[in-house]
Every structure is written in C-alpha cells, then in structure tokens.
C-alpha atoms as a PDB file:
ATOM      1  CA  UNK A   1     -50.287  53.938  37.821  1.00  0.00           C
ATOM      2  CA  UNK A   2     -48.320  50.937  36.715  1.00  0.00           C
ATOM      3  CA  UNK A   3     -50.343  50.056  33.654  1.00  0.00           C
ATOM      4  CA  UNK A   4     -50.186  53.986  32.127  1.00  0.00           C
ATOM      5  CA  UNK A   5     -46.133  53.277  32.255  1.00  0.00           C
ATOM      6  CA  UNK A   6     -46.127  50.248  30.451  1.00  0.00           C
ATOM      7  CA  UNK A   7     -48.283  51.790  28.054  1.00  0.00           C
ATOM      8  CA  UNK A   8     -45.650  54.818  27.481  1.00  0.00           C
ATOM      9  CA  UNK A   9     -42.187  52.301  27.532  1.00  0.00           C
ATOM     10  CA  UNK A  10     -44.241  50.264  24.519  1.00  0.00           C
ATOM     11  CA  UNK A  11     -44.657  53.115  22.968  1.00  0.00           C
ATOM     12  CA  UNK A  12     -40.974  54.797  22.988  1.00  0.00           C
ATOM     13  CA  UNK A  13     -39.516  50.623  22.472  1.00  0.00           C
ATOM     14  CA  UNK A  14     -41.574  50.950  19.194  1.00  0.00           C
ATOM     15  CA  UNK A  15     -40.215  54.118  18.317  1.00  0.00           C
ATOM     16  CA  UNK A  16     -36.431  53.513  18.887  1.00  0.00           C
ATOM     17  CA  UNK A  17     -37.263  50.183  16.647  1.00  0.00           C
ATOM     18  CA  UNK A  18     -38.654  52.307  14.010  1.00  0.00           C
ATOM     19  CA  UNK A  19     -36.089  54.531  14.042  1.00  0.00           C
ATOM     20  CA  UNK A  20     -33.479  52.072  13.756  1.00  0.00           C
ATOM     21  CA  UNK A  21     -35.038  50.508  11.105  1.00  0.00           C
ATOM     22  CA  UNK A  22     -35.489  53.630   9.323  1.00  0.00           C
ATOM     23  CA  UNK A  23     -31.886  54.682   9.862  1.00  0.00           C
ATOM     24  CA  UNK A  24     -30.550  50.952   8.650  1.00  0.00           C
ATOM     25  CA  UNK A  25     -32.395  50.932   5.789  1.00  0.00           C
ATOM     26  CA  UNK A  26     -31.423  54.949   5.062  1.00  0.00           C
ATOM     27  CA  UNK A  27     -27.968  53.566   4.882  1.00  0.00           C
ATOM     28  CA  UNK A  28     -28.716  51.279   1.819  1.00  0.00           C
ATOM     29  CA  UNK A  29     -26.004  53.024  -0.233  1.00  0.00           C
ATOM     30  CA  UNK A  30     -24.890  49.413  -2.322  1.00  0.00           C
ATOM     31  CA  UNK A  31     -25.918  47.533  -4.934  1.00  0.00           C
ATOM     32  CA  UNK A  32     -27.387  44.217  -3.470  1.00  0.00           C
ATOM     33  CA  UNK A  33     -24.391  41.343  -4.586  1.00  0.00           C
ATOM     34  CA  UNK A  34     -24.904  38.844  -6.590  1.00  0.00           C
ATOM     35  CA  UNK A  35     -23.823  35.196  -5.473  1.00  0.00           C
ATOM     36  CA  UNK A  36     -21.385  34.219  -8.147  1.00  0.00           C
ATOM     37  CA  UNK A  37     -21.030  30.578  -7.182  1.00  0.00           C
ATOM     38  CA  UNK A  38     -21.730  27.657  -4.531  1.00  0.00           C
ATOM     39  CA  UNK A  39     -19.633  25.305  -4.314  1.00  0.00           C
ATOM     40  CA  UNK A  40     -18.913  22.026  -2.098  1.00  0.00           C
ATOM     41  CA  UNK A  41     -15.121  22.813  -1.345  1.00  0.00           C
ATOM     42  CA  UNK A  42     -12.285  20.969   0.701  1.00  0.00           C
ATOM     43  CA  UNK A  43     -13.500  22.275   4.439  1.00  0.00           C
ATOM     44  CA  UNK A  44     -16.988  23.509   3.424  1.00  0.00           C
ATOM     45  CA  UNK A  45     -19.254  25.397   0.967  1.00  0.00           C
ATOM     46  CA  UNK A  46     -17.734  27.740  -0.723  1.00  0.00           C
ATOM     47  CA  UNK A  47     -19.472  30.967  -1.214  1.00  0.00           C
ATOM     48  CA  UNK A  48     -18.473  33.352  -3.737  1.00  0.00           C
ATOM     49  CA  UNK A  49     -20.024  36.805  -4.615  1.00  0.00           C
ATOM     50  CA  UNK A  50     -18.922  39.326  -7.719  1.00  0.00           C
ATOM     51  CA  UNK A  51     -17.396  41.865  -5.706  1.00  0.00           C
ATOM     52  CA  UNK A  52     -19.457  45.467  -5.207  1.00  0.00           C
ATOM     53  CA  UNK A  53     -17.830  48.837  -5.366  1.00  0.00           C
ATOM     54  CA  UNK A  54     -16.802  50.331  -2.227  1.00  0.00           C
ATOM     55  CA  UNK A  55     -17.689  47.400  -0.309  1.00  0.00           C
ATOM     56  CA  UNK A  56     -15.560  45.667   2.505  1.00  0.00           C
ATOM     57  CA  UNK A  57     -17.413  43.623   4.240  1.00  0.00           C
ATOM     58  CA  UNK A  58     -20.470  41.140   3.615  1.00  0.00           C
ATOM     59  CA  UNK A  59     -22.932  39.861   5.650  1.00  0.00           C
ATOM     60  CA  UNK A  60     -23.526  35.624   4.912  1.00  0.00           C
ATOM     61  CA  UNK A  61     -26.946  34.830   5.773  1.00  0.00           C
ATOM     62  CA  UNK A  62     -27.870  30.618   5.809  1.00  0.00           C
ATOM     63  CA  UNK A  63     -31.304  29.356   6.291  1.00  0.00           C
ATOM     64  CA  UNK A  64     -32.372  27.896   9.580  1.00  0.00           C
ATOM     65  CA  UNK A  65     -33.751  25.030  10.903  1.00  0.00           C
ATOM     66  CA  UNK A  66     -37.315  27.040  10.489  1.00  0.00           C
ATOM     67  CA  UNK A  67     -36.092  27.859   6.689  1.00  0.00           C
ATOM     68  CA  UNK A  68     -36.161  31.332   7.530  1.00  0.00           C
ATOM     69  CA  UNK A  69     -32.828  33.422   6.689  1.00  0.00           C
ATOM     70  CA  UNK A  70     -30.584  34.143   9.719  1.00  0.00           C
ATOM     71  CA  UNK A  71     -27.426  36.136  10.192  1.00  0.00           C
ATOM     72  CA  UNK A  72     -24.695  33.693   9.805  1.00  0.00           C
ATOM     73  CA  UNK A  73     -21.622  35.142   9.230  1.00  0.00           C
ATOM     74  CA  UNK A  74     -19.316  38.286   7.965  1.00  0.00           C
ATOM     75  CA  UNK A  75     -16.778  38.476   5.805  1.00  0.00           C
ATOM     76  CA  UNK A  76     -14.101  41.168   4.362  1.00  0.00           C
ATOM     77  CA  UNK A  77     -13.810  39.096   1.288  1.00  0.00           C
ATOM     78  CA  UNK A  78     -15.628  38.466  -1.318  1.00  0.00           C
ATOM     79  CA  UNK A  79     -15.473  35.082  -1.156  1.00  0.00           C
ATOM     80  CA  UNK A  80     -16.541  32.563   2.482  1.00  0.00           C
ATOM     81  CA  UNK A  81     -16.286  29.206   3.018  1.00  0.00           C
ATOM     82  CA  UNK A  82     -18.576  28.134   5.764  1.00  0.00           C
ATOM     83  CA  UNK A  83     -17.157  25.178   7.586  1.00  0.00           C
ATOM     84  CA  UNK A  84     -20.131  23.994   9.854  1.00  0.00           C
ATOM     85  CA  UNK A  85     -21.372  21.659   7.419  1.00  0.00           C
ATOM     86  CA  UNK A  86     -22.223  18.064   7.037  1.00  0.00           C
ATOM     87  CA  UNK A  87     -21.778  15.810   4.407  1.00  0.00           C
ATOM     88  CA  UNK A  88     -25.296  15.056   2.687  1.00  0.00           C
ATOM     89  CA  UNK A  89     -26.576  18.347   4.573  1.00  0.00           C
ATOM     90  CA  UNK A  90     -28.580  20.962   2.169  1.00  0.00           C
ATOM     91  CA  UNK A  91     -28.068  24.373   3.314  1.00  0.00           C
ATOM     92  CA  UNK A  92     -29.157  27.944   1.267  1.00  0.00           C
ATOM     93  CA  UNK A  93     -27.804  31.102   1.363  1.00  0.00           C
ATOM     94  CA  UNK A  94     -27.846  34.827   0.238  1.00  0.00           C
ATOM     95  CA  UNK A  95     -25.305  37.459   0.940  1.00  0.00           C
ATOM     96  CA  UNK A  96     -26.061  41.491   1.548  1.00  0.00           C
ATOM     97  CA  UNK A  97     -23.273  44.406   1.971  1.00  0.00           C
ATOM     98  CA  UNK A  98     -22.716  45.563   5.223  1.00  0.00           C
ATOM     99  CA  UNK A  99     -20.711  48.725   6.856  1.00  0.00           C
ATOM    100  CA  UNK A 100     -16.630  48.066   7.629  1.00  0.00           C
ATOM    101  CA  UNK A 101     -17.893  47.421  10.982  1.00  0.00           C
ATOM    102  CA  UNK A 102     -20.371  44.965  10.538  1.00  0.00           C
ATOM    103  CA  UNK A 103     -23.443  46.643  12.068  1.00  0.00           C
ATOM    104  CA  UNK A 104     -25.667  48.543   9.008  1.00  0.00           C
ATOM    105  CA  UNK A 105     -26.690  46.670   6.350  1.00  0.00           C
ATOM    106  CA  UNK A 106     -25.513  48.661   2.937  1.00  0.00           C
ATOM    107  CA  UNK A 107     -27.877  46.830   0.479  1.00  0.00           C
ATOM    108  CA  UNK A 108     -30.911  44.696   0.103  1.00  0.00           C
ATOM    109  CA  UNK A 109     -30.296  40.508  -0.384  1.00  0.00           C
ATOM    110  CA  UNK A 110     -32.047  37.936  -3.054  1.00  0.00           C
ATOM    111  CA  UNK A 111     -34.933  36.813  -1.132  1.00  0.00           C
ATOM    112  CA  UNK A 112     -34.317  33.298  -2.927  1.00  0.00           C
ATOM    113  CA  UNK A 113     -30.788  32.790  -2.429  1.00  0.00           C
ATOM    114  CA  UNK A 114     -28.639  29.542  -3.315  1.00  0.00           C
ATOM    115  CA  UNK A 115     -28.995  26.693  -2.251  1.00  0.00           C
ATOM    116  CA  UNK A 116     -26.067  23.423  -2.610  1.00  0.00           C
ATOM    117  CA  UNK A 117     -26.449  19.607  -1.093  1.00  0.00           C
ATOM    118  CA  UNK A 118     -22.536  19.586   0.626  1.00  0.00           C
ATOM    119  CA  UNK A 119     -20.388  16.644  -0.499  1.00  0.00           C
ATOM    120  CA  UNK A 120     -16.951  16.350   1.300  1.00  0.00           C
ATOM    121  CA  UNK A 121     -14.175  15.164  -0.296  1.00  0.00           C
ATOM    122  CA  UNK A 122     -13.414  11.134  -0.888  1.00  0.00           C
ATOM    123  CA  UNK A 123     -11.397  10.238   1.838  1.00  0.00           C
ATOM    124  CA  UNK A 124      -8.512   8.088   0.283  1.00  0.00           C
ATOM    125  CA  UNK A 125      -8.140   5.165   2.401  1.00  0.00           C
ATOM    126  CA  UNK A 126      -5.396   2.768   0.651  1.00  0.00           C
ATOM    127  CA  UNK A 127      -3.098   2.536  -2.609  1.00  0.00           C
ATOM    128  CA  UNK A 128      -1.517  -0.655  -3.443  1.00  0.00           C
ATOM    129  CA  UNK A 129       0.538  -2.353  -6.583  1.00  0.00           C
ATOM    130  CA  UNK A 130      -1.651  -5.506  -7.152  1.00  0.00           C
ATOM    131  CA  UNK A 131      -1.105  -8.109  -9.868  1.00  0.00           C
ATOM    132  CA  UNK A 132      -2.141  -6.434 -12.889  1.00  0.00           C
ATOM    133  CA  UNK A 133      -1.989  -2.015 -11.846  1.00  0.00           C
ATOM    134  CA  UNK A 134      -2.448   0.114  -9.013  1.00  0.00           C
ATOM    135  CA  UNK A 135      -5.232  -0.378  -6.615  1.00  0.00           C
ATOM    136  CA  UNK A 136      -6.657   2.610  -5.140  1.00  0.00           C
ATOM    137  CA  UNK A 137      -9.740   2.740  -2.417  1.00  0.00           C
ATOM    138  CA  UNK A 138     -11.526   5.376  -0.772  1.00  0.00           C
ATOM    139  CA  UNK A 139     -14.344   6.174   1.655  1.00  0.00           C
ATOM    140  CA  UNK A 140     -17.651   6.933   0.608  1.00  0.00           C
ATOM    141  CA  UNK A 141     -18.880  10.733   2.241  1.00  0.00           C
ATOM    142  CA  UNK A 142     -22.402  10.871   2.856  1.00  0.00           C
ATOM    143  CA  UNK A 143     -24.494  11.270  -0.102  1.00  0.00           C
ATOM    144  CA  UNK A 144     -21.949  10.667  -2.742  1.00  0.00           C
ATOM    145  CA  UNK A 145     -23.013   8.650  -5.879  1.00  0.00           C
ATOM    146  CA  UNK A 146     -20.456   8.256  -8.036  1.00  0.00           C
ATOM    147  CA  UNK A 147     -16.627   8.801  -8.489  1.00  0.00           C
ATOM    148  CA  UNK A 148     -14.129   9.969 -10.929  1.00  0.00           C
ATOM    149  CA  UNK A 149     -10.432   8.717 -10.264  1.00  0.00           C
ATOM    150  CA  UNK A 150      -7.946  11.035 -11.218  1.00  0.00           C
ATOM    151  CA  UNK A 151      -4.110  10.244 -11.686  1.00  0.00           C
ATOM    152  CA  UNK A 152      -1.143  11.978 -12.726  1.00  0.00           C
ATOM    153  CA  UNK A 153       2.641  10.810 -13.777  1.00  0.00           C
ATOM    154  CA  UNK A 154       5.120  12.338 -10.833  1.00  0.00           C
ATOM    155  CA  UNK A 155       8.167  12.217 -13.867  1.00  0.00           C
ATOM    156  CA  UNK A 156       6.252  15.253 -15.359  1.00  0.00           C
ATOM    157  CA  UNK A 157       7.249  17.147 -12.379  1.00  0.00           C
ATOM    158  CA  UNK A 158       5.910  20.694 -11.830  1.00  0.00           C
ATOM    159  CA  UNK A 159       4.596  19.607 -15.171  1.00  0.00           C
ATOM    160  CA  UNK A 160       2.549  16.904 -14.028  1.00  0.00           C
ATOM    161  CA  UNK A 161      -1.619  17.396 -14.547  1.00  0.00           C
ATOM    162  CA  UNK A 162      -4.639  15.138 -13.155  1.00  0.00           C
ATOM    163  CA  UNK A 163      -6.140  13.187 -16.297  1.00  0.00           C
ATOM    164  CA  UNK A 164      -9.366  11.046 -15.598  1.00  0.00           C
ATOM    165  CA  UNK A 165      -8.481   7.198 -15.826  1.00  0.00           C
ATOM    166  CA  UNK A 166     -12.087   6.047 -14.711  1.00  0.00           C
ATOM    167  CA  UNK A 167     -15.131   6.550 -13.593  1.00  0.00           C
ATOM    168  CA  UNK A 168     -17.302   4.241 -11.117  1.00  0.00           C
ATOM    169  CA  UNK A 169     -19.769   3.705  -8.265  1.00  0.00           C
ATOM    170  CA  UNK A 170     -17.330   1.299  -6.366  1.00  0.00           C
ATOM    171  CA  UNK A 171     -15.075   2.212  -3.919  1.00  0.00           C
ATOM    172  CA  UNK A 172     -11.694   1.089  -5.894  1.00  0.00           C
ATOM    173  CA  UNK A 173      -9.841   0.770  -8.890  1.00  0.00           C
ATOM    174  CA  UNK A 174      -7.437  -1.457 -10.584  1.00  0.00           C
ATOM    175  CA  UNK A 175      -5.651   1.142 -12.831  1.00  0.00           C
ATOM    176  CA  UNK A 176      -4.130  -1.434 -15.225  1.00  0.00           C
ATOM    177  CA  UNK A 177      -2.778   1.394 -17.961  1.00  0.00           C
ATOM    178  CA  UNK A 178       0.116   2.021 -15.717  1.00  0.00           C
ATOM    179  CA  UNK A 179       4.302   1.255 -16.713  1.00  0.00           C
ATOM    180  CA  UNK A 180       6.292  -0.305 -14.515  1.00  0.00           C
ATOM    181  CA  UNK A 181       9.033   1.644 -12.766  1.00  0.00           C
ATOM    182  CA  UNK A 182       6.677   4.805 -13.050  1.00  0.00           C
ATOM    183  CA  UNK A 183       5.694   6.928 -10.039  1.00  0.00           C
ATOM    184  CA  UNK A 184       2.015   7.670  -9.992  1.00  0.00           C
ATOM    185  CA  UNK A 185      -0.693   9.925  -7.665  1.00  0.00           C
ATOM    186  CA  UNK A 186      -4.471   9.184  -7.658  1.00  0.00           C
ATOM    187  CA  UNK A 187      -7.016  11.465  -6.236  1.00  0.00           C
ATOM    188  CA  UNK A 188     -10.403  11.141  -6.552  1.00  0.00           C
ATOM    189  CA  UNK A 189     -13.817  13.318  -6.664  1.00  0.00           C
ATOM    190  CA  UNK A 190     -17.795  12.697  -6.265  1.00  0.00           C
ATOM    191  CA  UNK A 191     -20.150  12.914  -9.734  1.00  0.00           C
ATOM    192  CA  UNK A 192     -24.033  13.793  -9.512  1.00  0.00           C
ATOM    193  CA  UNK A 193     -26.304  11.636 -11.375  1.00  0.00           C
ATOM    194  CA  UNK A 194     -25.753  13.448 -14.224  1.00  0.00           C
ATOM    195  CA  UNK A 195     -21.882  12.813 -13.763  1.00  0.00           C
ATOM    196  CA  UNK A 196     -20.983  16.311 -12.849  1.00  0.00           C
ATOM    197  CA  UNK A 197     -18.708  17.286 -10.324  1.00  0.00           C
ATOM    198  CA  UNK A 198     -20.095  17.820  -6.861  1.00  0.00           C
ATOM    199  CA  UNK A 199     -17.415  17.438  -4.474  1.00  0.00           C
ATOM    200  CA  UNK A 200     -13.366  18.827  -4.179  1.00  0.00           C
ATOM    201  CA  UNK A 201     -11.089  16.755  -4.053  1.00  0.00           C
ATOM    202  CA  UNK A 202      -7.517  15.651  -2.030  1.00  0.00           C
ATOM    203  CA  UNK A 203      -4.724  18.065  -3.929  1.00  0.00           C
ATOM    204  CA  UNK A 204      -1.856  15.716  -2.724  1.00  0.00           C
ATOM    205  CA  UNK A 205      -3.651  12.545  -3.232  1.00  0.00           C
ATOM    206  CA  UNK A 206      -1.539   9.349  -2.438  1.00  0.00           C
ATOM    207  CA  UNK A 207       1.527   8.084  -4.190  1.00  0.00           C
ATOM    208  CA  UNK A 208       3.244   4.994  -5.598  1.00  0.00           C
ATOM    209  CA  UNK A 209       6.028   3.368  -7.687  1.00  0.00           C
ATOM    210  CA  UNK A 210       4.264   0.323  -9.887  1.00  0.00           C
ATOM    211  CA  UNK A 211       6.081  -2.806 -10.137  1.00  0.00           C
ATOM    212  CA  UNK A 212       5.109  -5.759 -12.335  1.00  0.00           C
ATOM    213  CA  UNK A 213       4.558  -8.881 -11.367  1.00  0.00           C
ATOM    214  CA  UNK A 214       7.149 -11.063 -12.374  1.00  0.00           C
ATOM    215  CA  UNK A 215       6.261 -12.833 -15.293  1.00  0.00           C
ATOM    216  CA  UNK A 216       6.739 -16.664 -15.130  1.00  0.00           C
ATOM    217  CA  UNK A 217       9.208 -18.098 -18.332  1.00  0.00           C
ATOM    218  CA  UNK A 218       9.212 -21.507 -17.499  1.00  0.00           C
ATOM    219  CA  UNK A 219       9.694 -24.666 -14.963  1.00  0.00           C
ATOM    220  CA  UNK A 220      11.392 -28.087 -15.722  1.00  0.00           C
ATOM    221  CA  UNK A 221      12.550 -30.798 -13.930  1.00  0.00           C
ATOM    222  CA  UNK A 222      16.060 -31.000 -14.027  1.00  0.00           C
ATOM    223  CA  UNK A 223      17.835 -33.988 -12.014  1.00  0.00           C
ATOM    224  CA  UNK A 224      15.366 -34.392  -9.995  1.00  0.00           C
ATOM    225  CA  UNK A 225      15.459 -30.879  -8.927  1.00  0.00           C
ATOM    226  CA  UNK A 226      12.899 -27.929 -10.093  1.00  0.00           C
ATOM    227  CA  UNK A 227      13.804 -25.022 -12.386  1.00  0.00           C
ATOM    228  CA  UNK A 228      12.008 -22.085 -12.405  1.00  0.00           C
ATOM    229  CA  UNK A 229      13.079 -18.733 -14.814  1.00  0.00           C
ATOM    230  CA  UNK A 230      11.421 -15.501 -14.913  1.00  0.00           C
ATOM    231  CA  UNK A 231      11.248 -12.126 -16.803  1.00  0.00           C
ATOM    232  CA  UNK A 232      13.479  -9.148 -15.556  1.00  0.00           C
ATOM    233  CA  UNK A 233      11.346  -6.230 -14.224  1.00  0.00           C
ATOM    234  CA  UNK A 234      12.447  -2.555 -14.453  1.00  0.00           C
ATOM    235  CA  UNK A 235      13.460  -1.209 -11.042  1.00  0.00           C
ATOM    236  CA  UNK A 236      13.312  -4.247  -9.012  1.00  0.00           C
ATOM    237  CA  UNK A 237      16.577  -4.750  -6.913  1.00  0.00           C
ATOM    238  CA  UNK A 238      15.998  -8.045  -6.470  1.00  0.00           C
ATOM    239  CA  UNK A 239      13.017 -11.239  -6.357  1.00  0.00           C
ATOM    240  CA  UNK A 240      11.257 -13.294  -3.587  1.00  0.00           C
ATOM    241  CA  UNK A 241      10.691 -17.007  -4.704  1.00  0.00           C
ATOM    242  CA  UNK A 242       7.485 -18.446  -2.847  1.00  0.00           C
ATOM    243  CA  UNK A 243       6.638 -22.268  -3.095  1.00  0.00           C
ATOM    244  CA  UNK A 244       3.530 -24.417  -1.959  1.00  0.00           C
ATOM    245  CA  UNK A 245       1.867 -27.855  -2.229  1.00  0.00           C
ATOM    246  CA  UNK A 246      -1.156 -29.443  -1.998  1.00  0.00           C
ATOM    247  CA  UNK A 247      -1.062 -29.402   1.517  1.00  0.00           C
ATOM    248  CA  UNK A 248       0.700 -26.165   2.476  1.00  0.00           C
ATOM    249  CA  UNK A 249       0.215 -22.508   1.943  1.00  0.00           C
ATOM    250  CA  UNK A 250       3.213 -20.158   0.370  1.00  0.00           C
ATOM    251  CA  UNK A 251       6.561 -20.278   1.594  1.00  0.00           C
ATOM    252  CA  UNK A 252       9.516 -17.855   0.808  1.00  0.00           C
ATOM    253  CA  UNK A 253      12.442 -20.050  -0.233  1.00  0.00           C
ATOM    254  CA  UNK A 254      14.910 -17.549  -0.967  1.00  0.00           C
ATOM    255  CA  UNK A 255      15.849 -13.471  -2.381  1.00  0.00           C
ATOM    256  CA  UNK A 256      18.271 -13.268  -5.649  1.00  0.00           C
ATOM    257  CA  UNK A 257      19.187 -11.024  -8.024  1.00  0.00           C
ATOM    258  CA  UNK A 258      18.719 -13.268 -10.658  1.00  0.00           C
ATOM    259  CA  UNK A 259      16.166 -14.181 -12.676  1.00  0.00           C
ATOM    260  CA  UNK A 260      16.116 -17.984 -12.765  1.00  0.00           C
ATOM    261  CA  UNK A 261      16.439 -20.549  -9.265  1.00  0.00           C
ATOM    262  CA  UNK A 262      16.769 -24.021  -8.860  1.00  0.00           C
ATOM    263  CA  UNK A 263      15.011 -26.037  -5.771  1.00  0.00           C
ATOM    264  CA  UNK A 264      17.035 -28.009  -4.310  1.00  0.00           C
ATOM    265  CA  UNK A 265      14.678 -29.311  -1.783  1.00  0.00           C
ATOM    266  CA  UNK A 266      11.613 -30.478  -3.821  1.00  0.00           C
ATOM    267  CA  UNK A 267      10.032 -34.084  -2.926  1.00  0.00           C
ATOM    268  CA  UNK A 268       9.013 -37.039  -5.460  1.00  0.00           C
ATOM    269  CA  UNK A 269       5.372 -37.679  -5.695  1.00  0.00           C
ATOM    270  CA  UNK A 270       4.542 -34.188  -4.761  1.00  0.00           C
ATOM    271  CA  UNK A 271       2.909 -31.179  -6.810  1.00  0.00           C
ATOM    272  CA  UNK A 272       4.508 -27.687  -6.361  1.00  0.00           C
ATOM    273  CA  UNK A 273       3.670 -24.115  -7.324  1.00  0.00           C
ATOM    274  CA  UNK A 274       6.091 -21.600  -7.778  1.00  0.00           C
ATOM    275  CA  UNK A 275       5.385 -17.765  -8.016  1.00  0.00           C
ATOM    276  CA  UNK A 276       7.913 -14.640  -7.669  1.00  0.00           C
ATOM    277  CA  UNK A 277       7.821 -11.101  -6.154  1.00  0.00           C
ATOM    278  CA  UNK A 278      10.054  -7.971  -6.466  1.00  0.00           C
ATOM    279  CA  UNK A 279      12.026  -6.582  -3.817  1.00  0.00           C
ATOM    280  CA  UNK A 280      13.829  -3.556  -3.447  1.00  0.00           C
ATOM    281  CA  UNK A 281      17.380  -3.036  -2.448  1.00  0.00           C
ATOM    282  CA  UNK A 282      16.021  -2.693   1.741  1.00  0.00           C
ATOM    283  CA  UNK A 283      14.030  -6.413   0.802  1.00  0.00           C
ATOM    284  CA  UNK A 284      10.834  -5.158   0.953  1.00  0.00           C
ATOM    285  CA  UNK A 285       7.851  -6.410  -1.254  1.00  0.00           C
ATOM    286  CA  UNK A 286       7.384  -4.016  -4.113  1.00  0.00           C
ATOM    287  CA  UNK A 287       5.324  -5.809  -5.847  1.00  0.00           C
ATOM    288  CA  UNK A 288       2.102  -8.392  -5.825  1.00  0.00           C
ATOM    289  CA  UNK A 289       2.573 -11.716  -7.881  1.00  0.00           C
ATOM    290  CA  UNK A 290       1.004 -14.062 -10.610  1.00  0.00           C
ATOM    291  CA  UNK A 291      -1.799 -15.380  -8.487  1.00  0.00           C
ATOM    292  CA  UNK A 292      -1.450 -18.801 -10.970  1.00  0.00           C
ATOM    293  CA  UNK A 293       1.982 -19.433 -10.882  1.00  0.00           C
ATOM    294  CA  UNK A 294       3.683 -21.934 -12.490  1.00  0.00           C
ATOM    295  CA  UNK A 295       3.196 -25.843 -11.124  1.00  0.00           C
ATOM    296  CA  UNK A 296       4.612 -28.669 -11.937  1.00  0.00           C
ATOM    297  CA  UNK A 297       4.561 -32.591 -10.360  1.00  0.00           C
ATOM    298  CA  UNK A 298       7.829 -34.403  -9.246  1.00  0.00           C
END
C-alpha cells in the first residue's frame, strides 16, 4: 500500500512545482534590466542597473562556487553594492525584477551577466615631509598593479580638486613639485595594465603642511669657533641645529629663531657637520634636513 502513496505525493509535488513555475513565470510583466555598470567601489562591487518602469525591487544574482547563478541579494534601488568580497576575488553577476515583496520574479535576466576582478582601495599607510617633497606610502590590496597618486592644494578650499602628480608600481612617492608653507592631501587609486582605473579610492586621503629643508649658506671658522648661516623658510617658527663628528652620530645643540649660530663648543683637530631643521612654535620637527650638510675641520 505504501509504494501506490509515494507514487501519488510525487505526482501532486510535481504538480504544485509546475504550477508555481507556471504562475512565476505568468507574472513576467517587466522588461529584463540591463546592468549599467560594475564597478570595484570603496566597501565592494558596485552594481548598477538603468532603472525599469514600475519596478521597486531587484533581485542580485552572483555566481557560485559551481559557476552556476544563485540568488544573492535584493534590492529597492537601482543600484547594490555587495560587500562580501575579497580583494583579487572575480565574481559575475546579473540582475532580474522582482515583486515589492521579493518573492515573483517580474522579468527574465542576461544569462551572461558581468563579471569584475574586485580591487579595494590603497590603504594609505604614512605621509611625511622628507628632504626634497612629501613622501606618501600605501599598502598594496591584493591584485593591484599599478598606482596613480592623486593630490590636491587644501588653500583652494571647497574649491580644491584631485590632479594626478604620478603614476608608479612602487609603494611611495617623493612629490617634489610641492611649495613650502602649502597644505597638501594625497590619495591614491589602482591602474590595470592598460593604466585604467580599477579600484576607488580614500575621499579624505591624508594631510600635510610641507616645510623645506633649511638650506645651508655657509660655515667659517671664526676665533676658533664655528659659524654656520642658513636660509629663512616660510612658516617655520623656529630651527633645530644638529652637529656630529667622525666618531659620533647627530646631536641637537640648540632651537633659535634665527637664522645663523655660532658653536661655541667645537674642538681643534676635529671634523664637524652641521645640518638644520624647522620647528614650529610647540618645538616640534616640521621638517626633514640636508642629508649633506655643511662640514668643516677645526
């Protein structure tokens, strides 16, 4: 008696399927949507679809591990960002209109879909005023190739627009095309090989003031002391004098305001170099220093 009843639930299972089949696709009442873009965004790809009349809500569909396509999300806008992605990862999708409540389909999908290698943004990892311009480093994301360093001038204010400054597979940048006293931001954003872009990018990037490094005038001997003179540098509150010999490594000898010093303390028969930083008015370093210096033998 047992089998005849299996026999008869197959049968009505089947039929219930077939029914709701037939009813979900009766209810294809949309124009299938087209994908408008893919892009690798801040927090994910971005997924964005030219909007269908008298739809509300979309259905995202991503490939699976078995490439086959797989309900992955919903969405009441016409655009998703899908934030369970890797760096590197490849992932494809298509998109399909769907009832307000989620649970008919409204319209077929593009069997092919779209598919987009994800590239998170460069994490920015330092920024530092080095003899010369602004340093700036970052951290590679998985299956970046290149980079494009962007930087804009904070004086421009709302004004103020990223402009390129270089392009490179490194992981830094001197920017030496920077004024002293100005306030700059870098960001920075991944290239293809065929140097387009392929990744977002940190909106607020990092920020500094550049300082010169002091340039060196001139050093005498003058009664059996040492001279030393340097340029004035816009902004700087006041300078760090550092001194070593040939048996010693850099030592602060004193902060001024003024752009010359005389060392008092210097030996006969020994060779010093002199080299200067800028402070500001707290006394902190603001800026690197002429890695040569200026020497001279006493």
């Amino acid at each position: 008696m047992r089998k005849p009843f299996r026999i008869l639930f197959s049968i009505l299972f089947l039929a219930l399927m077939l029914t709701a089949c037939a009813s979900e696709k009766s209810s294809l009442d949309s124009a299938q949507p087209e994908i408008a873009s893919i892009t690798s965004g801040r927090k994910g790809v971005v997924i964005t679809v030219n909007p269908v009349d008298g739809v509300n809500s979309y259905r995202i569909l991503r490939k699976n591990e078995d490439q086959k396509w797989a309900v992955y999300a919903h969405s009441k806008s016409a655009s998703y960002t899908d934030e369970g992605v890797e760096s590197g990862g490849t992932y494809s999708y298509t998109v399909l209109c769907e009832s307000d409540d989620g649970t008919k389909m409204r319209s077929g999908y593009d069997k092919t879909g779209k598919t987009i290698t994800y590239i998170s943004p460069p994490e920015l990892s330092g920024i530092s005023n080095v003899f010369g311009g602004v340093k700036v480093e970052w951290k590679a994301p998985k299956g970046a190739v290149k980079y494009r360093v962007f930087r804009k001038n904070l004086e421009e204010g709302d004004d103020a627009e990223w402009k390129p400054v270089a392009s490179t597979s490194a992981l830094n940048i001197t920017d030496t095309s920077v004024i002293s006293g100005k306030e700059y931001a870098y960001t920075v954003r991944c290239l293809d090989n065929s140097d387009s872009y392929c990744s977002s990018f940190d909106a607020a990037g990092l920020t500094a003031q550049y300082f010169e490094a002091p340039v060196l005038r001139g050093i005498i001997r003058i009664n059996g002391n040492v001279r030393i003179t340097w340029s004035p540098v816009e902004g700087a509150d006041q300078y760090r004098v550092y001194r070593k010999d040939e048996a010693s490594s850099w030592q602060a000898l004193i902060d001024t305001t003024s752009t010359k010093f005389i060392d008092e303390t210097a030996q006969e028969g020994k060779t010093y170099t002199y080299v200067v930083r800028c402070l500001d008015i707290y006394g902190r370093l603001i800026s690197s220093f002429d890695p040569q210096g200026v020497s001279i033998m006493m």
